[in-house]
C-alpha atoms as a PDB file:
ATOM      1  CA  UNK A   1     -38.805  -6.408  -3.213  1.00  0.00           C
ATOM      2  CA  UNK A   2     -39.239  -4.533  -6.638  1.00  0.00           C
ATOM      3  CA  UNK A   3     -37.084  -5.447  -9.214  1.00  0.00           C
ATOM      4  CA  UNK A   4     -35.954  -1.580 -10.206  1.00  0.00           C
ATOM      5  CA  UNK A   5     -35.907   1.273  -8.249  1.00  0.00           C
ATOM      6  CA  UNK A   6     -36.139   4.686  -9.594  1.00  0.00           C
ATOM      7  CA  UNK A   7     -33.461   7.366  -9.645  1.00  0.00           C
ATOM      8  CA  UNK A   8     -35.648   9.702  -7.093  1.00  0.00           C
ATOM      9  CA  UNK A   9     -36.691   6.986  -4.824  1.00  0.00           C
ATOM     10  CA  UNK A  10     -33.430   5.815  -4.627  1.00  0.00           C
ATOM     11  CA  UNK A  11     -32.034   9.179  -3.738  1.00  0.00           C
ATOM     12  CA  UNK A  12     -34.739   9.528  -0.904  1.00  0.00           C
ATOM     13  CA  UNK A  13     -33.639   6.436   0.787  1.00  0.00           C
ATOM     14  CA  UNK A  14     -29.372   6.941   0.374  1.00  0.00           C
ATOM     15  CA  UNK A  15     -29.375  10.924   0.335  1.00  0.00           C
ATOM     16  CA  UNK A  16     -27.304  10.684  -2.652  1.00  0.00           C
ATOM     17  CA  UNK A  17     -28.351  12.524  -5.611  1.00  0.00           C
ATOM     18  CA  UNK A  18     -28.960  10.584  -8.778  1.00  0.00           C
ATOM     19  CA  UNK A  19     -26.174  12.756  -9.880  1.00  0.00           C
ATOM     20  CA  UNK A  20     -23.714  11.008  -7.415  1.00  0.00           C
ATOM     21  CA  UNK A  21     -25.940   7.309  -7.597  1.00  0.00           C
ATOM     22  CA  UNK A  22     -24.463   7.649 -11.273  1.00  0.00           C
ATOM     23  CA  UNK A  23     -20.729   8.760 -10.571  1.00  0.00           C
ATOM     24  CA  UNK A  24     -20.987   5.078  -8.486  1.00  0.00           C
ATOM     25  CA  UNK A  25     -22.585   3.049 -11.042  1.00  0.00           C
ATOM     26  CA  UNK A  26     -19.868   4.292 -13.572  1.00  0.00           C
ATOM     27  CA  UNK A  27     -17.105   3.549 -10.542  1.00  0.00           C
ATOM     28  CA  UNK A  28     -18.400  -0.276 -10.703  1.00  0.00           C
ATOM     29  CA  UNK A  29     -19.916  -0.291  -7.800  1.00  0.00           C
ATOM     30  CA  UNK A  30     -23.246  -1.291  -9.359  1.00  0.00           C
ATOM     31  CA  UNK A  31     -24.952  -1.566 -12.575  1.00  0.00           C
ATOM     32  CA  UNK A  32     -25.892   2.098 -14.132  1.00  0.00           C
ATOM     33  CA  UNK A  33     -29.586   2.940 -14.302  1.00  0.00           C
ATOM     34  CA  UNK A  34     -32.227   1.889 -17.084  1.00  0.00           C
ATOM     35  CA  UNK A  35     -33.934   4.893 -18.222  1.00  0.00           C
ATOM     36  CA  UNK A  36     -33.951   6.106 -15.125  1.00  0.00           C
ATOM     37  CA  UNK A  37     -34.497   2.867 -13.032  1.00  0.00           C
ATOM     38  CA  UNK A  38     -32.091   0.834 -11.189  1.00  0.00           C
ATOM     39  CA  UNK A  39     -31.795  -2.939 -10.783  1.00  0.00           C
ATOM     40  CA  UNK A  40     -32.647  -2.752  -6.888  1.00  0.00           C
ATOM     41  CA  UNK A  41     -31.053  -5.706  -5.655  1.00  0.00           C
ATOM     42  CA  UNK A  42     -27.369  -5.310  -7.358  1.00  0.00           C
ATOM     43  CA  UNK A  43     -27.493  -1.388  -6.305  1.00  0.00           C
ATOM     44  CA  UNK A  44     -28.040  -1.961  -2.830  1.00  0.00           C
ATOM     45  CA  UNK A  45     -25.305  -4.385  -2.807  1.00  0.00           C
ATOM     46  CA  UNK A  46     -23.175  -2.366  -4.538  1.00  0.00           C
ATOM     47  CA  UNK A  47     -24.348   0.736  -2.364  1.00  0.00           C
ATOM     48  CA  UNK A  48     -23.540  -1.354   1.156  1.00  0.00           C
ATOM     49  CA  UNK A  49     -20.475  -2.274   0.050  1.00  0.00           C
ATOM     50  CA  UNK A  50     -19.044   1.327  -1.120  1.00  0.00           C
ATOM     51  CA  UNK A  51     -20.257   2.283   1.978  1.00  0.00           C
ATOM     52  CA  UNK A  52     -18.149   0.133   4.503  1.00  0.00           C
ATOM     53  CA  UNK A  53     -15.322   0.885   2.124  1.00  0.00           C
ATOM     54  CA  UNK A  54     -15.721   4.203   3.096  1.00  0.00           C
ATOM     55  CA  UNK A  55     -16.316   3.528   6.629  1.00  0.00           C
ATOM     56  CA  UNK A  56     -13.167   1.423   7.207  1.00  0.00           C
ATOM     57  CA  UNK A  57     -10.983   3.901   4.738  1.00  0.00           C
ATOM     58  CA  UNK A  58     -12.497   6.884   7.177  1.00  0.00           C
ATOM     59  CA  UNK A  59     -11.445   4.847  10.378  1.00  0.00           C
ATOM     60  CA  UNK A  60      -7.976   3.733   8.998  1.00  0.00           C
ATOM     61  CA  UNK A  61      -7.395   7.557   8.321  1.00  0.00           C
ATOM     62  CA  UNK A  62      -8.360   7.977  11.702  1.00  0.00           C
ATOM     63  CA  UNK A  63      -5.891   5.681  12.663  1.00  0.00           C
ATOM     64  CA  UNK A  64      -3.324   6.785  10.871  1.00  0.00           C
ATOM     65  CA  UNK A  65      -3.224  10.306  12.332  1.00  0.00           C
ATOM     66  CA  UNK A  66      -3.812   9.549  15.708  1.00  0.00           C
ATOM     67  CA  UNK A  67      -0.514   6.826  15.317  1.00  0.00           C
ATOM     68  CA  UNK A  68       1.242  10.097  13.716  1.00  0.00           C
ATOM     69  CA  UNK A  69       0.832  12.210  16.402  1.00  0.00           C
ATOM     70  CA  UNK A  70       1.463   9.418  19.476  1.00  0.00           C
ATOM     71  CA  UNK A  71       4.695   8.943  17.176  1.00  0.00           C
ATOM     72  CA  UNK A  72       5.485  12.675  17.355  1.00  0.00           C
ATOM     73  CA  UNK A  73       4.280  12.875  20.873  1.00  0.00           C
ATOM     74  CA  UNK A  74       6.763   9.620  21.805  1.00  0.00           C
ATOM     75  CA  UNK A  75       9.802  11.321  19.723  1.00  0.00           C
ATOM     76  CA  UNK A  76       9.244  14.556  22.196  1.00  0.00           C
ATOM     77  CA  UNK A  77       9.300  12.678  25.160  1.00  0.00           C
ATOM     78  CA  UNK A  78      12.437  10.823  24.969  1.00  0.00           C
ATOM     79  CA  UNK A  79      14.463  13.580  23.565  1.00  0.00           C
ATOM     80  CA  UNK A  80      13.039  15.555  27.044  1.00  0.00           C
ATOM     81  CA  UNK A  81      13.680  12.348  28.424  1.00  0.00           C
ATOM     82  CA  UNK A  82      17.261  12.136  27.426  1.00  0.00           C
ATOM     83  CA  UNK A  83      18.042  16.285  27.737  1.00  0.00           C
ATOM     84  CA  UNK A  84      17.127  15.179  31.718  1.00  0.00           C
ATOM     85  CA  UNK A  85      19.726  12.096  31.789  1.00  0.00           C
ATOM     86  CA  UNK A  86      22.423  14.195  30.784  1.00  0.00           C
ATOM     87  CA  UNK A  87      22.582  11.964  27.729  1.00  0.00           C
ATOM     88  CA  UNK A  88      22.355  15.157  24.974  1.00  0.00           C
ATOM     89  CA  UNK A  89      24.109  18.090  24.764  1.00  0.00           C
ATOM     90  CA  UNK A  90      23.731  21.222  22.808  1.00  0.00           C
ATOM     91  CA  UNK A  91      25.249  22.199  19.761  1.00  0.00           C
ATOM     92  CA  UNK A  92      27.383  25.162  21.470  1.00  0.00           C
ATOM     93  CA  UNK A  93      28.286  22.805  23.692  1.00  0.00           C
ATOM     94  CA  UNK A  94      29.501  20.010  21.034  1.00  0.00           C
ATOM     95  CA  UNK A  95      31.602  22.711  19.460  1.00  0.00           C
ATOM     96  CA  UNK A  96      33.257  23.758  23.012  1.00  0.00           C
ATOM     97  CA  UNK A  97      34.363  19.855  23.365  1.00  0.00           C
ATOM     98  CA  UNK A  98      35.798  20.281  20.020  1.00  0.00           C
ATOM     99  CA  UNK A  99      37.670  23.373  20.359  1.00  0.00           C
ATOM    100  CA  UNK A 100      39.389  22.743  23.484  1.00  0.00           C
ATOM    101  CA  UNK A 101      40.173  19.077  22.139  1.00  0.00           C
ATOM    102  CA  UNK A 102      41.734  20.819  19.176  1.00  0.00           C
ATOM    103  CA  UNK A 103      43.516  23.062  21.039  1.00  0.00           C
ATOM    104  CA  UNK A 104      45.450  20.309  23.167  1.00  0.00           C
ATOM    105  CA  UNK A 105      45.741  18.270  20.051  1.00  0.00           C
ATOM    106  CA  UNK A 106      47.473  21.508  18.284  1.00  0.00           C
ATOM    107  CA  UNK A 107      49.906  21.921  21.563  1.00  0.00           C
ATOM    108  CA  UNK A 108      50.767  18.057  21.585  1.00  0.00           C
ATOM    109  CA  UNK A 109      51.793  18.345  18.040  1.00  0.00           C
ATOM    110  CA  UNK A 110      53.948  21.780  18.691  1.00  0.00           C
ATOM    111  CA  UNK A 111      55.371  20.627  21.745  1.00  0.00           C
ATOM    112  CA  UNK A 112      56.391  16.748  19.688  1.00  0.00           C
ATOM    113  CA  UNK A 113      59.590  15.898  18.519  1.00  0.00           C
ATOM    114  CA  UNK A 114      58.142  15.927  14.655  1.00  0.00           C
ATOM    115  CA  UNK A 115      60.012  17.943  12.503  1.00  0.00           C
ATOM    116  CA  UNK A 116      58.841  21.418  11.149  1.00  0.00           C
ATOM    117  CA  UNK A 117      57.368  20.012   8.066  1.00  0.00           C
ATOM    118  CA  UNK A 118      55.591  17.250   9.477  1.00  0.00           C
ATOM    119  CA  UNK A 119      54.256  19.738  12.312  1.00  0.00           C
ATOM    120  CA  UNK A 120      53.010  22.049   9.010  1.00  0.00           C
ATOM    121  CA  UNK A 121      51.519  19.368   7.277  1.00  0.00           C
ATOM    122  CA  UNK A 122      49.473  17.946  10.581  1.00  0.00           C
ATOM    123  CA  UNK A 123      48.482  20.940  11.340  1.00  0.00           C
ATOM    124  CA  UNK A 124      46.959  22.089   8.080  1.00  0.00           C
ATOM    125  CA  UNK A 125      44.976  18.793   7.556  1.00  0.00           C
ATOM    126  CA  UNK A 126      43.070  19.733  11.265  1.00  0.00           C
ATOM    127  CA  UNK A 127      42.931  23.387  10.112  1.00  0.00           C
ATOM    128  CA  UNK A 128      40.543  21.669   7.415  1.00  0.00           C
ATOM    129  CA  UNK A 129      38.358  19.849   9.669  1.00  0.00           C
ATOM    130  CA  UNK A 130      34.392  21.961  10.382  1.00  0.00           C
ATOM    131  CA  UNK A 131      33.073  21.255  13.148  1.00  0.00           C
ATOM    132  CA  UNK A 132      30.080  22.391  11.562  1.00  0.00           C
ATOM    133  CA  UNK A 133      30.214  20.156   8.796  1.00  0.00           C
ATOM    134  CA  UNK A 134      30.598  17.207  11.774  1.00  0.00           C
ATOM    135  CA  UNK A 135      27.567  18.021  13.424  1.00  0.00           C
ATOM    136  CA  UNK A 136      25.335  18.691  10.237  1.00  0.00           C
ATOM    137  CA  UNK A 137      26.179  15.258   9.591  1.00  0.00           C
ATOM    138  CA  UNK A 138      25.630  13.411  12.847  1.00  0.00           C
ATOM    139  CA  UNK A 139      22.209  15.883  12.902  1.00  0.00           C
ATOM    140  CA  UNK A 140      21.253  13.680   9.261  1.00  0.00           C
ATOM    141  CA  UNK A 141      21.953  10.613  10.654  1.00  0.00           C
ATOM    142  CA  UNK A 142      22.127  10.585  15.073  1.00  0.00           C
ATOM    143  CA  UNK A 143      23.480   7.400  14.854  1.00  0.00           C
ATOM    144  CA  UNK A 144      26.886   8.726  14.113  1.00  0.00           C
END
């Protein structure tokens, strides 16, 4: 095998231009060119070895986004999963429950033997509770 390789034969055999054969020899991956010639041996080397780089950073991309979308595609699938069980409900739904809870809570509390005051004071605490502010919650973290 020669010793050096020049810049245009070099570019026949990778498809690179000596352009790009430079970007790589300043990136490290092998020495940069002698007027115009390369050292054969270390810039093949370096040449096979940016290449799997780029091979296994291509397929772990690959990965990546296919694992993304099963993830998605998972996420979907239980929360139709679920919906079918009877184990979610809507939102309107949630803030029926709540309504009709806080309307027997409000007549327990009339209908008590608490005095006027205590009634007032009860009352205007659960006057403060959102339901919306609840579920906006509960949607930030489900595990509420």
């Amino acid at each position: 095998m020669a010793k050096n390789i020049d810049g245009k034969t070099l570019s026949d055999l990778t498809g690179l231009s000596d352009r790009r054969h430079r970007q790589l020899a300043e990136a490290g991956h092998f020495p940069p060119p002698t007027r115009g010639r390369y050292e054969t041996g270390a810039t093949l080397k370096g040449l096979f070895k940016y290449y799997r780089a780029a091979i296994v950073a291509k397929a772990d991309g690959i990965d990546a986004a296919r694992l993304k979308k099963l993830n998605v595609e998972i996420a979907i699938l239980t929360l139709e999963r679920d919906t079918k069980a009877g184990l979610l409900i809507s939102t309107a739904a949630a803030l029926r429950v709540f309504e009709q809870t806080a309307a027997v809570i409000k007549r327990i509390i009339l209908t008590s033997g608490l005095t006027k005051k205590e009634k007032h004071q009860i009352l205007t605490e659960l006057s403060n509770v959102k339901p919306a502010d609840f579920l906006e919650e509960t949607a930030e973290d489900p595990g509420k």
